[in-house]
C-alpha atoms as a PDB file:
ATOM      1  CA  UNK A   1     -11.589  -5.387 -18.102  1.00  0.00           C
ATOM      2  CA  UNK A   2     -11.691  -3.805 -14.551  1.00  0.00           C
ATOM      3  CA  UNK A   3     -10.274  -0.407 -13.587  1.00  0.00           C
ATOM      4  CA  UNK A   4      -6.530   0.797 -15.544  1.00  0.00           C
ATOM      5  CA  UNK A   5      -6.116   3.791 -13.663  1.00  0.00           C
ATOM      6  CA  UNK A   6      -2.442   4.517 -14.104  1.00  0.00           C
ATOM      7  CA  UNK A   7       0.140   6.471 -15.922  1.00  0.00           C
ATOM      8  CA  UNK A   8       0.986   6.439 -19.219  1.00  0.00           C
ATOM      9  CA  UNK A   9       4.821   6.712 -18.253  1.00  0.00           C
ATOM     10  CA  UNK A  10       5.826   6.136 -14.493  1.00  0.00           C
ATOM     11  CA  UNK A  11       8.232   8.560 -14.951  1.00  0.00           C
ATOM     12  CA  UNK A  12       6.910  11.574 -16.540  1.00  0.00           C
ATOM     13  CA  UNK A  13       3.340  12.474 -14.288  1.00  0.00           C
ATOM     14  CA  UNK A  14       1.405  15.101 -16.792  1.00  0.00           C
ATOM     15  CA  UNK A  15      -1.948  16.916 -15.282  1.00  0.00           C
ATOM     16  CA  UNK A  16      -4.865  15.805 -16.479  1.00  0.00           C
ATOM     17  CA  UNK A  17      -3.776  12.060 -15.849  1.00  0.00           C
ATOM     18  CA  UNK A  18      -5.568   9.266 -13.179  1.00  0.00           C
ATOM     19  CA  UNK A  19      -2.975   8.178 -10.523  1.00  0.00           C
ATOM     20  CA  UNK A  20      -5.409   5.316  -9.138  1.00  0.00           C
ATOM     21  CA  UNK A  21      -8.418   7.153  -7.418  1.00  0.00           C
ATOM     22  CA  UNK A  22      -6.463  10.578  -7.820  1.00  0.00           C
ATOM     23  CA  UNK A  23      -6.392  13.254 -10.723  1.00  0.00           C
ATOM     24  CA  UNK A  24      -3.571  15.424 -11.451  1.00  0.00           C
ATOM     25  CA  UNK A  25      -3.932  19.011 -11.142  1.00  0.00           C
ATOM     26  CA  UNK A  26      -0.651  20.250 -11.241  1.00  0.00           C
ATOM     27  CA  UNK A  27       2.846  18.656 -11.642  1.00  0.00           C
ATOM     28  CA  UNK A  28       6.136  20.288 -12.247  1.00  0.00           C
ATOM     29  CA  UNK A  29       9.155  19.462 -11.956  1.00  0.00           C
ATOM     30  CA  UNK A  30      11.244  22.813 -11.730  1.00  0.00           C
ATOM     31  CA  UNK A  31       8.750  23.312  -8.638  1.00  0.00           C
ATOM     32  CA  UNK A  32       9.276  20.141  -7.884  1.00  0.00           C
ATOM     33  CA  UNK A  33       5.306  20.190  -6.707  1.00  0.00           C
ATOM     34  CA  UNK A  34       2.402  17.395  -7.283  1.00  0.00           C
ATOM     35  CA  UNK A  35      -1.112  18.322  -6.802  1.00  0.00           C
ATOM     36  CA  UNK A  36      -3.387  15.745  -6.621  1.00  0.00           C
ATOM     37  CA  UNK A  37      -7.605  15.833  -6.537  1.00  0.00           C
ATOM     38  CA  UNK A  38      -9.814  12.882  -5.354  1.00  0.00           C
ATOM     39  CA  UNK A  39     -12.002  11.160  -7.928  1.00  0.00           C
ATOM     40  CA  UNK A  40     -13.587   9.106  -5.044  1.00  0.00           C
ATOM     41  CA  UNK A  41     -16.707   9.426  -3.723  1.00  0.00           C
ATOM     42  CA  UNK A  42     -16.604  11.323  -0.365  1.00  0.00           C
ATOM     43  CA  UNK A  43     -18.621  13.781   1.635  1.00  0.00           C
ATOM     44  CA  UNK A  44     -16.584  16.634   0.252  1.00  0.00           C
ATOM     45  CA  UNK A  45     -13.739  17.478  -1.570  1.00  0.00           C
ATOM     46  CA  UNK A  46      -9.752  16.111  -1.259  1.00  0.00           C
ATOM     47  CA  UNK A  47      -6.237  17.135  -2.490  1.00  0.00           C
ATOM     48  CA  UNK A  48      -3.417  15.469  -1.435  1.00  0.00           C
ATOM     49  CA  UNK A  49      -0.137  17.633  -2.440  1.00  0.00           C
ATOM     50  CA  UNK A  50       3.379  16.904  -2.622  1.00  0.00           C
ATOM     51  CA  UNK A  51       6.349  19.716  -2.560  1.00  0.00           C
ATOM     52  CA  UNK A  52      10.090  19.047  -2.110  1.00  0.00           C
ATOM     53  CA  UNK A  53      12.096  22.182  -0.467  1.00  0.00           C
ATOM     54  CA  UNK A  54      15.779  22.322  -0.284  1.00  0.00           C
ATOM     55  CA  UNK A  55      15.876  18.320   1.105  1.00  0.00           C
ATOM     56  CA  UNK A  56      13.111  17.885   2.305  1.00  0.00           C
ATOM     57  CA  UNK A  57       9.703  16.185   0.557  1.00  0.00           C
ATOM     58  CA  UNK A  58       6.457  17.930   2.401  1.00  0.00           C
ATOM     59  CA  UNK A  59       3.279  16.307   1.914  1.00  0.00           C
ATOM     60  CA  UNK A  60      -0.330  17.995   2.875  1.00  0.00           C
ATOM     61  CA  UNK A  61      -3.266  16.671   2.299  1.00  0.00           C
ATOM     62  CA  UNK A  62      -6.761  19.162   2.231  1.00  0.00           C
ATOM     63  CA  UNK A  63     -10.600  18.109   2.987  1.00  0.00           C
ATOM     64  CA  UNK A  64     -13.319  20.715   2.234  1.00  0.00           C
ATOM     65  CA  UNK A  65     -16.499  19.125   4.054  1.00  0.00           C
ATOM     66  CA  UNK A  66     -19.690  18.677   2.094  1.00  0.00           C
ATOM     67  CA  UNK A  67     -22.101  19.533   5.503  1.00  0.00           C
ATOM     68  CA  UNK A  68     -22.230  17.919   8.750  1.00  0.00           C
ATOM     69  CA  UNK A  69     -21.655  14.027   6.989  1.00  0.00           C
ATOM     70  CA  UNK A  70     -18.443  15.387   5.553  1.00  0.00           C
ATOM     71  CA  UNK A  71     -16.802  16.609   8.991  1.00  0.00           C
ATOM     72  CA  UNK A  72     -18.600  13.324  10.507  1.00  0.00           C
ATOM     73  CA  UNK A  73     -16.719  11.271   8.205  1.00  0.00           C
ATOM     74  CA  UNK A  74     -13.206  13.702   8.601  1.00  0.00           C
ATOM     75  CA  UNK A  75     -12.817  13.444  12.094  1.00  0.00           C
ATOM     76  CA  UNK A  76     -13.764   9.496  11.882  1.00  0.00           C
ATOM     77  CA  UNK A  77     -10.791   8.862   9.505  1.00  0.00           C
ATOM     78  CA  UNK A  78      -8.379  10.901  10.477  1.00  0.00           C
ATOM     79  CA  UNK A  79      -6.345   8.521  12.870  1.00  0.00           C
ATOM     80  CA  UNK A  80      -6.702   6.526  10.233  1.00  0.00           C
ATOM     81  CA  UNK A  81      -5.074   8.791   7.564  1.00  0.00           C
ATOM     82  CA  UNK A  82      -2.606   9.561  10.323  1.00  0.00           C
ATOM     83  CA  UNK A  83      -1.410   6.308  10.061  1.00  0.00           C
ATOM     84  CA  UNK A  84      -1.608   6.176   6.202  1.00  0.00           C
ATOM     85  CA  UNK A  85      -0.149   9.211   5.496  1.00  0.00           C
ATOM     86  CA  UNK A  86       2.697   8.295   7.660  1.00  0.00           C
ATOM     87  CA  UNK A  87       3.833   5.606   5.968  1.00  0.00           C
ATOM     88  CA  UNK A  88       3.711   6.548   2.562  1.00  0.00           C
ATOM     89  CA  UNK A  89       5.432   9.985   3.440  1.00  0.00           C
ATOM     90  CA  UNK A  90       8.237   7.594   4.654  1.00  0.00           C
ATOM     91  CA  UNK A  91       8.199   5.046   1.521  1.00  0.00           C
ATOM     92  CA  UNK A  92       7.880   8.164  -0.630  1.00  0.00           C
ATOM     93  CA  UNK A  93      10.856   9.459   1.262  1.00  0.00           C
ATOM     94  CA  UNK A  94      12.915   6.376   0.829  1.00  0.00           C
END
């Protein structure tokens, strides 16, 4: 069986649907923004959004600490997200 966390159509993202460990908030295209919460467990809280302007695709992603293990664990990943983000801004992008 396993985990089928995925859309029901790759090309129309509704809220309320799984987008592997993410849930959609929001979604629109007129806005042309995608707001995206963390179903993972983590010290705290995540959002990863996604907003095109004019040409250009902008991509910000949120932590809300749950106490001193939740800014622990922020400041211990974020190199690594750095480096994550990064690149899939750039295939995203492409």
């Amino acid at each position: 069986m396993g985990l089928r966390r995925g859309l029901k159509n790759p090309k129309d993202i509704s809220t309320g649907e799984s987008l592997d460990f993410w849930r959609v908030i929001y979604a629109d295209r007129v806005e042309k923004r995608l707001l995206l919460y963390a179903e993972m467990k983590l010290p705290g809280e995540a959002w990863l959004e996604f907003r095109i302007k004019e040409e250009t695709l902008f991509q910000t992603a949120t932590f809300r600490p749950h106490g001193v293990l939740g800014r622990l664990y922020w400041y211990a990943v974020m190199p690594l997200h750095g480096l994550i983000f990064t690149g899939m801004i750039r295939k995203l992008a492409q």
